[in-house]
Protein backbone atom coordinates (compact mmCIF):
# COMPACT_ATOMS: atom_id res chain seq x y z
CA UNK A 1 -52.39 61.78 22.77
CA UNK A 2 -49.40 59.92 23.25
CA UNK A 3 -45.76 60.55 22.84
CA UNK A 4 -44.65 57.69 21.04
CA UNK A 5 -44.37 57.49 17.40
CA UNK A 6 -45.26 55.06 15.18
CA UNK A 7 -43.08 55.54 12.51
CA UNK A 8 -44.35 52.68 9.41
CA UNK A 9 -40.52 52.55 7.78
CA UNK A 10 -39.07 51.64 11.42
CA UNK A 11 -40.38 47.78 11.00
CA UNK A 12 -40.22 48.14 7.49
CA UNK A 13 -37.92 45.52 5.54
CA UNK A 14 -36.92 44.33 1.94
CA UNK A 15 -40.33 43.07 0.88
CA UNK A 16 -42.93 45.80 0.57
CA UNK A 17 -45.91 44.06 -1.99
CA UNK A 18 -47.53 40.48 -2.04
CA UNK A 19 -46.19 39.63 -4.92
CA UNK A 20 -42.41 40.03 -3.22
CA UNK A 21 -43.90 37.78 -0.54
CA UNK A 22 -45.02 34.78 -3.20
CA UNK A 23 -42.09 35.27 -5.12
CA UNK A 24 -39.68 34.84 -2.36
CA UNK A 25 -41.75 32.04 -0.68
CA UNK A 26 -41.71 30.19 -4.13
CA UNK A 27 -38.08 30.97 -4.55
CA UNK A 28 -37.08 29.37 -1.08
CA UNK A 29 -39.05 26.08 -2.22
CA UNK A 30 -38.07 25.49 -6.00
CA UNK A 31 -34.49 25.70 -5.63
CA UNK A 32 -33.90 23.29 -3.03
CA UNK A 33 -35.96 21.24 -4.42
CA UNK A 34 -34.14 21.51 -7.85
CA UNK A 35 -30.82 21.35 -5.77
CA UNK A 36 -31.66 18.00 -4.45
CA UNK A 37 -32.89 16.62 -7.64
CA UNK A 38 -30.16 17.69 -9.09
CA UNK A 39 -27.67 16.22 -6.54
CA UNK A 40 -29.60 12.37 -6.74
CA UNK A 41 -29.35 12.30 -9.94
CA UNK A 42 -25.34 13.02 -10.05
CA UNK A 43 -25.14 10.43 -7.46
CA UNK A 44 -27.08 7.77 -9.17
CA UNK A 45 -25.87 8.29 -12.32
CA UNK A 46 -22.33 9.16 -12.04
CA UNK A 47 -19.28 6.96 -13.33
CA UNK A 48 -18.57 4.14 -10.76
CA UNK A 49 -15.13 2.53 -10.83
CA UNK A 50 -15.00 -0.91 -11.79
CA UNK A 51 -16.81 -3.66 -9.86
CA UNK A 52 -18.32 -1.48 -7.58
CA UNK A 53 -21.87 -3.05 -7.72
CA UNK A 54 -21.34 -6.26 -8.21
CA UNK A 55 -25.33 -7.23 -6.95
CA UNK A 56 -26.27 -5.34 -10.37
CA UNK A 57 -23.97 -7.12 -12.49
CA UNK A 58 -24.71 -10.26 -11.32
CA UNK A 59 -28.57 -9.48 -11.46
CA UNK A 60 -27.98 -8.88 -15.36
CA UNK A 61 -25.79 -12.09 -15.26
CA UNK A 62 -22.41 -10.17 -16.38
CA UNK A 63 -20.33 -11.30 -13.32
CA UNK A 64 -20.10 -15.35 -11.91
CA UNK A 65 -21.17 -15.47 -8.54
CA UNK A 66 -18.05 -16.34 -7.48
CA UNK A 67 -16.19 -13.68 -8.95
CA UNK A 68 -18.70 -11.18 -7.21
CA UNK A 69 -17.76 -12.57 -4.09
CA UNK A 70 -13.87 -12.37 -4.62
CA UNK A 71 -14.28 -8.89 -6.15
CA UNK A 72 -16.25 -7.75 -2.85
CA UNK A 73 -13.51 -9.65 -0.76
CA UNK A 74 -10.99 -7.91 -2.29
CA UNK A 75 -12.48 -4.39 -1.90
CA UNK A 76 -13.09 -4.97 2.02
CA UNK A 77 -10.17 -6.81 3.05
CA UNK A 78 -8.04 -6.00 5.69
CA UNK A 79 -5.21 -3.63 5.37
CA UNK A 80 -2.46 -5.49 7.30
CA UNK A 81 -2.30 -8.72 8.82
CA UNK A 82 0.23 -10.69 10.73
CA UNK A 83 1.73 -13.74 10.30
CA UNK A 84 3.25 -16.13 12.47
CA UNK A 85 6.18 -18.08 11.62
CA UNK A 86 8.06 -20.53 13.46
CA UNK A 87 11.59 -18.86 14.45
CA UNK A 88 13.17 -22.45 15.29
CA UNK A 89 12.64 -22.79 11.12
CA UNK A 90 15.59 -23.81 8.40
CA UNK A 91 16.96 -21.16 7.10
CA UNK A 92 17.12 -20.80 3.07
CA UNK A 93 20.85 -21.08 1.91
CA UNK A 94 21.37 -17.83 -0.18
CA UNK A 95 21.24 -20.28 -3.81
CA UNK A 96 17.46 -21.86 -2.48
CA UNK A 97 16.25 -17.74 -1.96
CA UNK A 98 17.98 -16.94 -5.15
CA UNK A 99 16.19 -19.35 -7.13
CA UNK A 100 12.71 -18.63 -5.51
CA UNK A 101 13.09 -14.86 -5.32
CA UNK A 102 15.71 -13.45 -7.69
CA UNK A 103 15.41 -14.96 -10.75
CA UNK A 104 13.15 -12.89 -12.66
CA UNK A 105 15.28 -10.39 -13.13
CA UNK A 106 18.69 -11.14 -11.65
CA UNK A 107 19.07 -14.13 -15.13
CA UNK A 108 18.24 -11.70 -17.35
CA UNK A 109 19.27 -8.69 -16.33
CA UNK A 110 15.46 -7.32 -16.20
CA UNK A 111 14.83 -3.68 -15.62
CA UNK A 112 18.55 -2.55 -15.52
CA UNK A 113 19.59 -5.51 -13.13
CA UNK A 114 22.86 -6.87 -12.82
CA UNK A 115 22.96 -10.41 -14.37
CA UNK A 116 23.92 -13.66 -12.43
CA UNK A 117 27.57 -13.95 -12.45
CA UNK A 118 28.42 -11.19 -14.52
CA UNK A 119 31.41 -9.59 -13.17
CA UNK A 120 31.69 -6.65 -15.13
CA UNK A 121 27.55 -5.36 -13.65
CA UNK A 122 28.85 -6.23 -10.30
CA UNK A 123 32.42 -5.32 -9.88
CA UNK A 124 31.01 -1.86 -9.11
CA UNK A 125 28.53 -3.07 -6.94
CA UNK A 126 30.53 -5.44 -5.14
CA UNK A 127 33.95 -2.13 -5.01
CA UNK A 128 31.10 -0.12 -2.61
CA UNK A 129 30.84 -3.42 -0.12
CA UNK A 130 28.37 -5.56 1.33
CA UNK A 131 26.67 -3.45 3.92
CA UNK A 132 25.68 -0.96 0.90
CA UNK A 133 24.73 -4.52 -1.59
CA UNK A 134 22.46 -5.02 1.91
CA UNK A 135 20.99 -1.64 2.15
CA UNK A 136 19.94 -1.95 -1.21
CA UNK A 137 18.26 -5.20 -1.11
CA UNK A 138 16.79 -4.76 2.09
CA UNK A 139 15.33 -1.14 1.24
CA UNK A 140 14.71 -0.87 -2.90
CA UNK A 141 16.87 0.66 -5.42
CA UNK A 142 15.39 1.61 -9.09
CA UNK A 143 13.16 -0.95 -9.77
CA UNK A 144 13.82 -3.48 -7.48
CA UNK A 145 11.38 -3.36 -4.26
CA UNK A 146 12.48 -3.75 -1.14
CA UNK A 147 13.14 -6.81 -0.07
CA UNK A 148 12.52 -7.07 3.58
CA UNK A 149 9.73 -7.90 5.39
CA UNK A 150 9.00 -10.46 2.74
CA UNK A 151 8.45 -14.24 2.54
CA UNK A 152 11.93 -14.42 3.63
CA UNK A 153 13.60 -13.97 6.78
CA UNK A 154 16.48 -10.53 6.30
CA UNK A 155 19.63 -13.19 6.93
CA UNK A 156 17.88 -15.09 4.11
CA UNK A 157 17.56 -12.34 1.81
CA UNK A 158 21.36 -11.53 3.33
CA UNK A 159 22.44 -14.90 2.37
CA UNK A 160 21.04 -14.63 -1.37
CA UNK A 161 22.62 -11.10 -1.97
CA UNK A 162 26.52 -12.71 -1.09
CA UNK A 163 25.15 -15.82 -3.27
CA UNK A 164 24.93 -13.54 -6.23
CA UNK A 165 28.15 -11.03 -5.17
CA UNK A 166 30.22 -13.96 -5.45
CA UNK A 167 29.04 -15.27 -8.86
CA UNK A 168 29.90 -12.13 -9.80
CA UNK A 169 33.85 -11.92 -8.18
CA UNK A 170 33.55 -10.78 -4.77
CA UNK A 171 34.57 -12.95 -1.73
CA UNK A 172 31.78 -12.54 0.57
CA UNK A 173 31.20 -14.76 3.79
CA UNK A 174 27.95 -15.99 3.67
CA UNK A 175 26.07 -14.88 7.19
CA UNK A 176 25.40 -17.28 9.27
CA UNK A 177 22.56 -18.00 12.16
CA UNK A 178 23.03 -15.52 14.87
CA UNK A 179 22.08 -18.43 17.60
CA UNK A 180 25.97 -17.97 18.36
CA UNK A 181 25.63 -14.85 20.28
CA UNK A 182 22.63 -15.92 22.39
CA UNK A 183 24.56 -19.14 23.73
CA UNK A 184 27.82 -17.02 25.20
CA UNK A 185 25.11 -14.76 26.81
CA UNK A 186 24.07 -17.79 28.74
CA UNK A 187 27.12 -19.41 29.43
CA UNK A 188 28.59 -16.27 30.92
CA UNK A 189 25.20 -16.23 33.15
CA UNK A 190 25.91 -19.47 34.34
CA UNK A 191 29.87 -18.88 34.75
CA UNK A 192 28.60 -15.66 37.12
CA UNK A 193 26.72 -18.12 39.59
């Protein structure tokens, strides 16, 4: 009577029986459920670095209230921040930023540092000349960190570096304010009027 042909295996596909049906349909709900059990429970339970819930450890009266708070204020602070100093300021003479900054290791000769005034640890040094002495303060060497950008100004840190050259034998000028060059710069603006 007609000329098409239903054919059953054309719409056929991989489940033929009930039993496929409720096995797949059961197998499409249990393991996503298991999956997200599975994944709370690594999240709740898992090791937490230190500190990291302070609430609960103050709740169970292990951590001050106080120390919560600085714990959480360290964790969220900000990761840079400027500061303003005032540029009209007194410089440190190279002994003052010595005695504040170098100490630690520079009077005992910490961590492979050349002691204060010891000629033979800095005649080396002081042979390969103060720009290289600078470079090395300014920017790190071994276990020293570099030094600028610090509390101190770079013709401060500048200043300490000849301090401790010349306990040690060299003859270094200590670097002075560079106001000179901005008053010739003016005066030769005026002279051109």
């Amino acid at each position: 009577m007609s000329d098409i042909d239903h054919d059953e295996d054309h719409h056929s596909g991989p489940i033929k029986t009930p039993a496929q049906v409720l096995g797949t349909a059961l197998f499409s709900i249990v393991v996503p459920i298991f999956a997200i059990i599975g994944l709370v429970y690594f999240v709740t339970n898992g090791a937490k670095p230190a500190g990291s819930n302070d609430a609960a450890a103050l709740a169970l009266g292990g951590v001050s209230a106080e120390a919560a708070a600085q714990s959480t204020a360290a964790r969220i602070q900000k990761v840079g921040m400027v500061e303003i100093r005032d540029a009209n300021r007194e410089l440190k003479t190279g002994e003052q930023v010595f005695k504040a900054q170098c100490t630690t290791c520079h009077l005992t000769g910490l961590a492979g540092s050349p002691k204060f005034g010891d000629a033979a640890a800095w005649g080396p040094r002081i042979k390969q000349g103060l720009e290289a002495l600078l470079h090395s303060a300014m920017a790190g060497k071994g276990a020293m960190g570099a030094q600028a950008g610090g509390d101190f100004d770079d013709l401060e840190i500048a200043r300490a570096v000849v301090y401790m050259a010349n306990a040690g034998g060299a003859k270094f000028i200590e670097p002075a304010k560079p106001a000179a060059a901005a008053a010739p710069a003016a005066s030769a603006a005026v002279a051109a009027k």
